[in-house]
C-alpha atoms as a PDB file:
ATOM      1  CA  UNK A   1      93.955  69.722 -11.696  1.00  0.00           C
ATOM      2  CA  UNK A   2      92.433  69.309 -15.248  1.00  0.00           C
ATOM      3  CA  UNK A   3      91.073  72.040 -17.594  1.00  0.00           C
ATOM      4  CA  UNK A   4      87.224  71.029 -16.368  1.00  0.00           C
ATOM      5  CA  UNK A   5      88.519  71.753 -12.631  1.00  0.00           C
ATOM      6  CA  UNK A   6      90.263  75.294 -13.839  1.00  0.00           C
ATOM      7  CA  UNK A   7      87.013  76.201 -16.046  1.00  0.00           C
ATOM      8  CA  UNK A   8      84.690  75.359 -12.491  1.00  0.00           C
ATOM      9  CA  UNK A   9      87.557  77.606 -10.123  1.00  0.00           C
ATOM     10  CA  UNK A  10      87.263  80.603 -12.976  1.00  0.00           C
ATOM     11  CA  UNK A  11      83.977  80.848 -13.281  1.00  0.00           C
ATOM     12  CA  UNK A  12      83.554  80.548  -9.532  1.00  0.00           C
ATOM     13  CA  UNK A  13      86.307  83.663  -9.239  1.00  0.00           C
ATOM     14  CA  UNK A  14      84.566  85.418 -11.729  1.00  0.00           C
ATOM     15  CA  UNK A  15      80.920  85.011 -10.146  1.00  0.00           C
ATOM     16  CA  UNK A  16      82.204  85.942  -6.763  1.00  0.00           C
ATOM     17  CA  UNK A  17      85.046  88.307  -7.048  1.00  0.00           C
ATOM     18  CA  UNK A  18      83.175  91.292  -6.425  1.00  0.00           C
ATOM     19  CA  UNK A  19      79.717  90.140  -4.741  1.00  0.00           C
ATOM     20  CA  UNK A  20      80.328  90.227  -1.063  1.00  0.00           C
ATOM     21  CA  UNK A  21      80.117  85.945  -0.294  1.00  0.00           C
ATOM     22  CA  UNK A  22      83.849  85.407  -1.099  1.00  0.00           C
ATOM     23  CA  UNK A  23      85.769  83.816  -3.676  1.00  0.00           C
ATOM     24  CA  UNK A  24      88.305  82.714  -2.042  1.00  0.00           C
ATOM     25  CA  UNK A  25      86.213  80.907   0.143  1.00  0.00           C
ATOM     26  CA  UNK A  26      84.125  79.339  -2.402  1.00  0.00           C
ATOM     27  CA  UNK A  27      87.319  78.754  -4.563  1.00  0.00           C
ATOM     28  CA  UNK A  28      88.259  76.327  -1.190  1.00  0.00           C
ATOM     29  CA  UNK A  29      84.820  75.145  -0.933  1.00  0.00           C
ATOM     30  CA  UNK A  30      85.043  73.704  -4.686  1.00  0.00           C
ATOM     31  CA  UNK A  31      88.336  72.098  -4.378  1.00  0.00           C
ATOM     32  CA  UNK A  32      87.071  69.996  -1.776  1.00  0.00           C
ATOM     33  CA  UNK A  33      83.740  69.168  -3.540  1.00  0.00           C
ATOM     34  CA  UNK A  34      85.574  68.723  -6.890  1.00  0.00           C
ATOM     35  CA  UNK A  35      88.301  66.520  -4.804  1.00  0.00           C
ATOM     36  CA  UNK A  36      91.149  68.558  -6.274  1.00  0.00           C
ATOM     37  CA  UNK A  37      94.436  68.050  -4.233  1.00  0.00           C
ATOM     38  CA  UNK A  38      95.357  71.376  -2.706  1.00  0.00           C
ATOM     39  CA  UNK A  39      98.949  71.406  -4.622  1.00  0.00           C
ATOM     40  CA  UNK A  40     101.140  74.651  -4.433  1.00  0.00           C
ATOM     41  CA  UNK A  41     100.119  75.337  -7.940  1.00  0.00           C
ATOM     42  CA  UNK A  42      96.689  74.919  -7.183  1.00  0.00           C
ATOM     43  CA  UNK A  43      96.678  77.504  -4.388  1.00  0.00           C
ATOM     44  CA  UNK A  44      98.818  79.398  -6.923  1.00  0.00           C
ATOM     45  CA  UNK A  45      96.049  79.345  -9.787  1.00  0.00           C
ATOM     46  CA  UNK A  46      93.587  80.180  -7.055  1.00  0.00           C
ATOM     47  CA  UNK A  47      95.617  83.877  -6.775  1.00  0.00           C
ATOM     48  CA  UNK A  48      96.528  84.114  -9.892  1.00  0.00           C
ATOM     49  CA  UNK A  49      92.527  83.736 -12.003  1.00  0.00           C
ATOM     50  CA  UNK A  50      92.096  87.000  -9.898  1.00  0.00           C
ATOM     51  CA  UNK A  51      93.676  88.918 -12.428  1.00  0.00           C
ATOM     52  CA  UNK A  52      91.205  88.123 -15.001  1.00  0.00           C
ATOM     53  CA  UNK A  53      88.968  89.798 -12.409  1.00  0.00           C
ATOM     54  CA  UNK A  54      91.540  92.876 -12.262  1.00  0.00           C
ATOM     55  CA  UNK A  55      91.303  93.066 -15.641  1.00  0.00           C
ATOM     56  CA  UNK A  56      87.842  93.733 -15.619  1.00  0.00           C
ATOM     57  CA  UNK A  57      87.889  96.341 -12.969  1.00  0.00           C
ATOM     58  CA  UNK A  58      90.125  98.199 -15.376  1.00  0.00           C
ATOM     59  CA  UNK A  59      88.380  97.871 -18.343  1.00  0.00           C
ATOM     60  CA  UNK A  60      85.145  99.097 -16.836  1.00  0.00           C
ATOM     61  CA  UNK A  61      87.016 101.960 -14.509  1.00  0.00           C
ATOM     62  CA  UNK A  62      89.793 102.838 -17.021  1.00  0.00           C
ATOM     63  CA  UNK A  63      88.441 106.359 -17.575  1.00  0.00           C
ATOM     64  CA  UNK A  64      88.244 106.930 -13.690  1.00  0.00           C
ATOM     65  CA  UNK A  65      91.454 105.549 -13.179  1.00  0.00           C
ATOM     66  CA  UNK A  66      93.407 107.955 -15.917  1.00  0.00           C
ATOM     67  CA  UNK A  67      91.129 110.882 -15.422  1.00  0.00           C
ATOM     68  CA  UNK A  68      89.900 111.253 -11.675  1.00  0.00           C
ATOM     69  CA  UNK A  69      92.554 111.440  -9.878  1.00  0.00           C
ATOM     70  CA  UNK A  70      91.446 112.888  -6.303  1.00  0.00           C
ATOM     71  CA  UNK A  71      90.036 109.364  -5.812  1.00  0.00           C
ATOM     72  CA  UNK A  72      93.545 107.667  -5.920  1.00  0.00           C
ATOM     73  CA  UNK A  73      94.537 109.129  -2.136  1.00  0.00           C
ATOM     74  CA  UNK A  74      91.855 107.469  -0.135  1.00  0.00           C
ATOM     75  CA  UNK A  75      92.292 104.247  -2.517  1.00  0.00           C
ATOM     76  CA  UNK A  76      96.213 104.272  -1.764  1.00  0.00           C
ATOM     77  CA  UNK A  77      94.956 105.058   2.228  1.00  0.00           C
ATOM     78  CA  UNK A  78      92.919 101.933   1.838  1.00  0.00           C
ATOM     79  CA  UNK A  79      95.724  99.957   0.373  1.00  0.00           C
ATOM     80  CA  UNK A  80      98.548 100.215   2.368  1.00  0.00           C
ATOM     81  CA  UNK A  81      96.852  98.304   5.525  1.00  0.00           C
ATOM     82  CA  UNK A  82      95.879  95.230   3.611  1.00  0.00           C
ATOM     83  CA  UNK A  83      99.363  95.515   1.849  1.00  0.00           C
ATOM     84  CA  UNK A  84     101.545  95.272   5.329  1.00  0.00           C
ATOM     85  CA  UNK A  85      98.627  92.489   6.651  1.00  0.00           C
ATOM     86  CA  UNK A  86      99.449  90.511   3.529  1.00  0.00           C
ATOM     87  CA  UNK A  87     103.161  90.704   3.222  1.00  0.00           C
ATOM     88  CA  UNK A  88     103.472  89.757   6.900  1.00  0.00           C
ATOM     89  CA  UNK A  89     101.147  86.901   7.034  1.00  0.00           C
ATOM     90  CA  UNK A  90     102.077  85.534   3.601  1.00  0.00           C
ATOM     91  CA  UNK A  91     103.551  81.892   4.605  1.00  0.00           C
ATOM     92  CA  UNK A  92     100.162  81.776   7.066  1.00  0.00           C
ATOM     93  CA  UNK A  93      97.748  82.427   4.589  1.00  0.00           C
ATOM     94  CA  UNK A  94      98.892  80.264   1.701  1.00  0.00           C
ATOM     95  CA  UNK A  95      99.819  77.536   4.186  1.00  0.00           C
ATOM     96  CA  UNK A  96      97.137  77.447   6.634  1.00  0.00           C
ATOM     97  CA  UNK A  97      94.059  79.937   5.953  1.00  0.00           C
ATOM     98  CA  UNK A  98      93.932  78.634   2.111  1.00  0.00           C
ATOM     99  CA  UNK A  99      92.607  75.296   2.358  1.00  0.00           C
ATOM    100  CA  UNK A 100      91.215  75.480   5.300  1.00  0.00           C
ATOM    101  CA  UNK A 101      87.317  74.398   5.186  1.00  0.00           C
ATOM    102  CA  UNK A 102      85.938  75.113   8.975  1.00  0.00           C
ATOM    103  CA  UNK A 103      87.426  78.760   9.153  1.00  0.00           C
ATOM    104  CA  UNK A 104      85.856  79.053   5.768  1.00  0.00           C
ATOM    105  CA  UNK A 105      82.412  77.989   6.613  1.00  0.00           C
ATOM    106  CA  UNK A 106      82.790  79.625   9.945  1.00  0.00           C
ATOM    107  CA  UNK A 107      83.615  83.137   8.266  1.00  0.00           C
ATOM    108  CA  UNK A 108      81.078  82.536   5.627  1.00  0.00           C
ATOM    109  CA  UNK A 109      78.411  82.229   8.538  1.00  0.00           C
ATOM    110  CA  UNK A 110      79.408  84.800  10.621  1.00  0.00           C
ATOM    111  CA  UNK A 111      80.362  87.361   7.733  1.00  0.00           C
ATOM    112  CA  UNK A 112      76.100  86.465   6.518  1.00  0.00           C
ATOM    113  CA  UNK A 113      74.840  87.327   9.646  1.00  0.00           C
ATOM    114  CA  UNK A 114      76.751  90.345  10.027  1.00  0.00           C
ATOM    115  CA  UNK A 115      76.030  91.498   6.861  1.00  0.00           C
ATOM    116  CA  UNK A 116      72.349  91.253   7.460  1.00  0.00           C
ATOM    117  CA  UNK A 117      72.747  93.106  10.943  1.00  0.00           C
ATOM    118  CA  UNK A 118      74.547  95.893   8.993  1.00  0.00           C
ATOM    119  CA  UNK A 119      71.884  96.286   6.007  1.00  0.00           C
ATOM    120  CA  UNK A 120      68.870  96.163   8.782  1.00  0.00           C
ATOM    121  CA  UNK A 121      70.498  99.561  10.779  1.00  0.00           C
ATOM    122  CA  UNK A 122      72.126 101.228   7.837  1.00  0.00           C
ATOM    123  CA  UNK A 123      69.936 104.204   6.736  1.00  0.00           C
ATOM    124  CA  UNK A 124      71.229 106.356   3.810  1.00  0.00           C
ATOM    125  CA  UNK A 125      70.946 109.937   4.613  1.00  0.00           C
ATOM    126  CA  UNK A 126      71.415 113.396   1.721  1.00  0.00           C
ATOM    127  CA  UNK A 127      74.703 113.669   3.782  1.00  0.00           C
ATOM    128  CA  UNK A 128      76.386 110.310   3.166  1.00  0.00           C
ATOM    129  CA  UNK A 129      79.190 110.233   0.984  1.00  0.00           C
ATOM    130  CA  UNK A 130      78.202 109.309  -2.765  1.00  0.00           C
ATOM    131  CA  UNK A 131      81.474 110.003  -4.174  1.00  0.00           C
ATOM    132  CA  UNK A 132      84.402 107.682  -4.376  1.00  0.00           C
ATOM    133  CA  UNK A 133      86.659 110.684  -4.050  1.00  0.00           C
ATOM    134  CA  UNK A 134      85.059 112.525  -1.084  1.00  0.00           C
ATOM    135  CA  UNK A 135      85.887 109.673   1.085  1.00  0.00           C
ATOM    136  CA  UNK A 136      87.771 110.882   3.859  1.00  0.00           C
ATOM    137  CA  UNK A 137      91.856 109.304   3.996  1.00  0.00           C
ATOM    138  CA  UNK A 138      91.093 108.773   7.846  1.00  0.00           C
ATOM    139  CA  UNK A 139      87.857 106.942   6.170  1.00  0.00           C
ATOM    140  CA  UNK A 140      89.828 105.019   3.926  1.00  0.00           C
ATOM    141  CA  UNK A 141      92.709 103.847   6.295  1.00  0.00           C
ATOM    142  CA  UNK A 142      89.735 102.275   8.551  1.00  0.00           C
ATOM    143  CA  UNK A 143      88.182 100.826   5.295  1.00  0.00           C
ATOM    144  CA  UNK A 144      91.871  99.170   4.334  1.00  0.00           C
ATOM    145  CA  UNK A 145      91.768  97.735   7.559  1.00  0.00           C
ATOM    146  CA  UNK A 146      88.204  96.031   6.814  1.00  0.00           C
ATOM    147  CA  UNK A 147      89.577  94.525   4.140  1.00  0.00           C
ATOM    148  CA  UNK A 148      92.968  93.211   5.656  1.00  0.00           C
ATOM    149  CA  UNK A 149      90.397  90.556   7.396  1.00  0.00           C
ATOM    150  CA  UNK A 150      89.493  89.392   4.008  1.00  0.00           C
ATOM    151  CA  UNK A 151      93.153  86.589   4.729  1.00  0.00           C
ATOM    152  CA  UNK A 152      91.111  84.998   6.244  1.00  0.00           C
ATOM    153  CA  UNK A 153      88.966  82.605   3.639  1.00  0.00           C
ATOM    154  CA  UNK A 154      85.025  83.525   3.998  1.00  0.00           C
ATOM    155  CA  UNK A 155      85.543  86.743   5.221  1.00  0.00           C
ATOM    156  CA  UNK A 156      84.942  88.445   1.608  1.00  0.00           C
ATOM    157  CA  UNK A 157      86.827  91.064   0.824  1.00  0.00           C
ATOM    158  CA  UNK A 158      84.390  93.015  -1.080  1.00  0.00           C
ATOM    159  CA  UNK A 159      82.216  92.176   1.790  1.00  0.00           C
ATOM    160  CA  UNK A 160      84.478  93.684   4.323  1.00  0.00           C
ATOM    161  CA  UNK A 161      84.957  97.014   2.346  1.00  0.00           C
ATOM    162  CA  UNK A 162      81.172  97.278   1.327  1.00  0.00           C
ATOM    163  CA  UNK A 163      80.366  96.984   5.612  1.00  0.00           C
ATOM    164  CA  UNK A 164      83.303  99.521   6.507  1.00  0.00           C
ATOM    165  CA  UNK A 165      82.673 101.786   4.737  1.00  0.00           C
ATOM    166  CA  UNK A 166      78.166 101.838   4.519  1.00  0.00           C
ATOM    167  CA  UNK A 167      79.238 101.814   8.744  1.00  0.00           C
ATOM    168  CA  UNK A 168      81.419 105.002   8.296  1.00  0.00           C
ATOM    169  CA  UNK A 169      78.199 106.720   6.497  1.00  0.00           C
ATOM    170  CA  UNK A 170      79.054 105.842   2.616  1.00  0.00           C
ATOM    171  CA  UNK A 171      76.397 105.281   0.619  1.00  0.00           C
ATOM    172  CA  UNK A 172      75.241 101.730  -0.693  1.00  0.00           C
ATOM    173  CA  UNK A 173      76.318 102.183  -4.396  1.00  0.00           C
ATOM    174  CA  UNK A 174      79.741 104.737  -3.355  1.00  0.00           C
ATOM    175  CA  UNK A 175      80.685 101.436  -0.883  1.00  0.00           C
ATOM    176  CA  UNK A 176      80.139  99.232  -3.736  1.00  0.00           C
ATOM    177  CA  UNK A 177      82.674 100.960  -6.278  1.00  0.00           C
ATOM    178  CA  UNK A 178      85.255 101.972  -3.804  1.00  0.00           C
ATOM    179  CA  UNK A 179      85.338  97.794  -3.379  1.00  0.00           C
ATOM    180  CA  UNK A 180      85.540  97.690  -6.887  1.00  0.00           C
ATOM    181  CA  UNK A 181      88.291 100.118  -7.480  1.00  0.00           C
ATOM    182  CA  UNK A 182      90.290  98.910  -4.431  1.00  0.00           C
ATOM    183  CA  UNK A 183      90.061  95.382  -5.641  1.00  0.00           C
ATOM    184  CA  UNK A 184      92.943  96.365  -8.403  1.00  0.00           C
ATOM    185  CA  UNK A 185      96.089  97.230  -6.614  1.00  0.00           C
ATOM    186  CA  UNK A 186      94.826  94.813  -3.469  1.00  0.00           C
ATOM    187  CA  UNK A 187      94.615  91.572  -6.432  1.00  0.00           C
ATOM    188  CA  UNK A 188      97.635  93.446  -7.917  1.00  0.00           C
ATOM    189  CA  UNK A 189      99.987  93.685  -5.444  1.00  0.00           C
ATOM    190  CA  UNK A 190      98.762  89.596  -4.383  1.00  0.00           C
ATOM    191  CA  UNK A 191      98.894  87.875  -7.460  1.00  0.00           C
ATOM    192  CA  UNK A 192     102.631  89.753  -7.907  1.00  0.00           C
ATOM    193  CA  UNK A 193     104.174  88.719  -4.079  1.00  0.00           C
ATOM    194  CA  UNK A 194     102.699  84.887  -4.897  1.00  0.00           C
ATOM    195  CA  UNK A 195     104.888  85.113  -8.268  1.00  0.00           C
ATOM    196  CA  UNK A 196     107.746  86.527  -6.907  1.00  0.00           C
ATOM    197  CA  UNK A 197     107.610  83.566  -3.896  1.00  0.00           C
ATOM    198  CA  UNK A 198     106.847  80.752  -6.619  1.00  0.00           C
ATOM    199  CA  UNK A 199     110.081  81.930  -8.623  1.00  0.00           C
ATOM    200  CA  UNK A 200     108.050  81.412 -12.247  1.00  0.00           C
ATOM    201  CA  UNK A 201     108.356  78.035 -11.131  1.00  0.00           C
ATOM    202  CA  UNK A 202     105.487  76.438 -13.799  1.00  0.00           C
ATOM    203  CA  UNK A 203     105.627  73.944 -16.272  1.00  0.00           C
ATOM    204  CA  UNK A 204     104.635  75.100 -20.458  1.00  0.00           C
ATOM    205  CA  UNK A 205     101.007  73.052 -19.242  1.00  0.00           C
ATOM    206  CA  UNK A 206     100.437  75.276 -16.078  1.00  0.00           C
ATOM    207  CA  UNK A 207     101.047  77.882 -17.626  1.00  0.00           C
ATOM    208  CA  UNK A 208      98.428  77.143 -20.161  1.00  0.00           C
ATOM    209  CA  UNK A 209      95.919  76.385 -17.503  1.00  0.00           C
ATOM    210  CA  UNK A 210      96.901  79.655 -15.736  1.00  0.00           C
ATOM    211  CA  UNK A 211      96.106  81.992 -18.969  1.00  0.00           C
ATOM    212  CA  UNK A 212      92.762  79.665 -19.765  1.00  0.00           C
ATOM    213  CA  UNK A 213      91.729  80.548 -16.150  1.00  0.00           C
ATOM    214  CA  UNK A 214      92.456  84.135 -16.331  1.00  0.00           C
ATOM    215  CA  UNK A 215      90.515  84.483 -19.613  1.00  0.00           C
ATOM    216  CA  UNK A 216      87.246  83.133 -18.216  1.00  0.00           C
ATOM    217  CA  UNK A 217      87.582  84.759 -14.578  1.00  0.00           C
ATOM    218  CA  UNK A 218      87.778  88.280 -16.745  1.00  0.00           C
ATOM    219  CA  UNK A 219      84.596  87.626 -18.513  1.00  0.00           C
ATOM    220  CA  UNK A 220      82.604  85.955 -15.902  1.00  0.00           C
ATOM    221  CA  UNK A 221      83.336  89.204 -13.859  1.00  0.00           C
ATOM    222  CA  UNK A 222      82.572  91.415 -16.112  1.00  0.00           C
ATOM    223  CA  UNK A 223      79.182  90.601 -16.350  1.00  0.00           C
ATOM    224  CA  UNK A 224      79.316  90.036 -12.578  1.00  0.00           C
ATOM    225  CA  UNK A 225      80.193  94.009 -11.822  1.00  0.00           C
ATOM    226  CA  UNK A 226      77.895  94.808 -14.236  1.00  0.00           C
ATOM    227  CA  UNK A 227      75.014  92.673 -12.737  1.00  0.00           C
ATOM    228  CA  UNK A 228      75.868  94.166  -9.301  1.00  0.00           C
ATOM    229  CA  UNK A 229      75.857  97.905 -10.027  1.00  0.00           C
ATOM    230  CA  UNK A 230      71.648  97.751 -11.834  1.00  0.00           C
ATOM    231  CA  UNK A 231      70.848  95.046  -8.324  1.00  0.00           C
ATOM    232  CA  UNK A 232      72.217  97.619  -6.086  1.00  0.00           C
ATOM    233  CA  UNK A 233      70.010 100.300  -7.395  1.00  0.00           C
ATOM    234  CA  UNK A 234      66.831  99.038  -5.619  1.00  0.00           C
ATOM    235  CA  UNK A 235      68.000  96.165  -3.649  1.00  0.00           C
ATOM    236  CA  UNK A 236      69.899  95.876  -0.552  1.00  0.00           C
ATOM    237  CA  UNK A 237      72.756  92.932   0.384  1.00  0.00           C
ATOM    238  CA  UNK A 238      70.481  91.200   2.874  1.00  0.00           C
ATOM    239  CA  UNK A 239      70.056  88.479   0.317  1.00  0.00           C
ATOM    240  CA  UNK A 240      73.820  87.924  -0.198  1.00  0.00           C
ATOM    241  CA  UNK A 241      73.882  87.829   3.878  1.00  0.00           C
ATOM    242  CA  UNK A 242      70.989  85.100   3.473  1.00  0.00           C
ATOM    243  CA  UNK A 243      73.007  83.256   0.833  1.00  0.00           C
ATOM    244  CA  UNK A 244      76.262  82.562   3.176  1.00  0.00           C
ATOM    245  CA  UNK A 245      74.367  81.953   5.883  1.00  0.00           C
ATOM    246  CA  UNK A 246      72.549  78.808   3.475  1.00  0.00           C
ATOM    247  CA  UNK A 247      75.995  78.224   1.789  1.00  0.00           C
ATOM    248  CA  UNK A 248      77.927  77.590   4.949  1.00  0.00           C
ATOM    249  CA  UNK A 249      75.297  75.313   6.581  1.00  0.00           C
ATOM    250  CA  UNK A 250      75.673  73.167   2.956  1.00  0.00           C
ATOM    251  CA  UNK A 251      79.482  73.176   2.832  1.00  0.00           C
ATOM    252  CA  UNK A 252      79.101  72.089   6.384  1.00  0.00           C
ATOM    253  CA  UNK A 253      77.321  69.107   5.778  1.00  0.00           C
ATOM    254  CA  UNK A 254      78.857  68.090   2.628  1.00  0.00           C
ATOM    255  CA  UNK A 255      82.155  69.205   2.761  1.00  0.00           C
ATOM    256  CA  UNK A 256      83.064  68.644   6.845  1.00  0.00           C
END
């Protein structure tokens, strides 16, 4: 991996993070296109750009995060699921699910079409929830189960928590910051077990490459979130549903 392959992967991360076609999937999808050799540090770097998105998140939420704190029991409720999935499955994921180009075009398919399906019956109503706070903990457990599919590459997890919880009668925009805000200890808690399990093992020149990638992911997603929250305002995510559908059947062809 050279700095031209690390800028590509971060700005990739940065773009996709938060809009619900997956990053980790499309991270995948552009090793194989760029012909990078899936290395441990490579899947490593893959994690670890994520906390340039983090970073974001926090800089954008910071005020929520210190000052509202009802919203933190149905975010831990969400967390704890997709915290057990991913210590569990660890080995699996990094091993076999990361790299792994058919599940990823396979999830990226299915994950369009559902989204579509979703968007076409979901109805807002005065009675959905349009607070991140006055999601229910039963709510949020179910929601944090969503996401725990997101191991699997293509799935999305922003995807996964947007659909959970616009199914359990959130509102479009509420669905779309509870993602957001769940994204933190979720990237947190992953980017911190894959450092643990690589021991700090990186050379001075990783490293580098690791803080370069980080830098970009945070502002490519901050203009990302931003982007999101005005589209979301009139628009629905049929066209994101559209997208994977397209983007599989391309990765298909070129990359299988």
């Amino acid at each position: 991996m050279n700095l031209f392959h690390a800028l590509v992967l971060s700005i990739v991360e940065g773009i996709t993070e938060f809009l619900p076609i997956s990053s980790t999937g499309h991270q995948i999808l552009a090793t194989k296109l760029l012909n990078i050799t899936q290395t441990d540090f490579v899947g490593s770097f893959e994690i670890y750009i994520q906390v340039g998105a983090i970073l974001a998140v926090i800089v954008l939420y910071w005020k929520t995060f210190l000052e509202n704190r009802k919203f933190w029991k149905p975010l831990l409720a969400a967390f704890i699921p997709t915290a057990i999935v991913g210590l569990i499955l660890y080995k699996f994921i990094k091993h076999f699910l990361l790299g792994n180009s058919l599940v990823t075009v396979l999830a990226l398919l299915l994950g369009g079409i559902l989204l579509i399906v979703i968007e076409k019956m979901h109805k807002e109503k005065d009675f959905h929830v349009d607070k991140v706070e006055n999601i229910t903990v039963q709510n949020a457990i179910i929601i944090g189960l969503c996401q725990s599919l997101a191991v699997i590459p293509g799935v999305s997890r922003s995807a996964a928590t947007i659909i959970g919880a616009m199914v359990l009668g959130t509102k479009r925009k509420t669905a779309t910051e509870f993602s957001f805000l769940l994204a933190a200890p979720t990237m947190i808690a992953a980017s911190g077990l894959d450092l643990v399990k690589s021991g700090f093992h990186f050379s001075g020149s990783e490293w580098t490459t690791l803080l370069f990638g980080v830098v970009i992911s945070f502002i490519v997603a901050m203009l990302s979130i931003k982007w999101l929250l005005k589209y979301i305002q009139n628009n629905t995510f049929i066209p994101f549903g559209i997208y994977r559908i397209g983007a599989a059947i391309l990765f298909l062809l070129l990359v299988r």
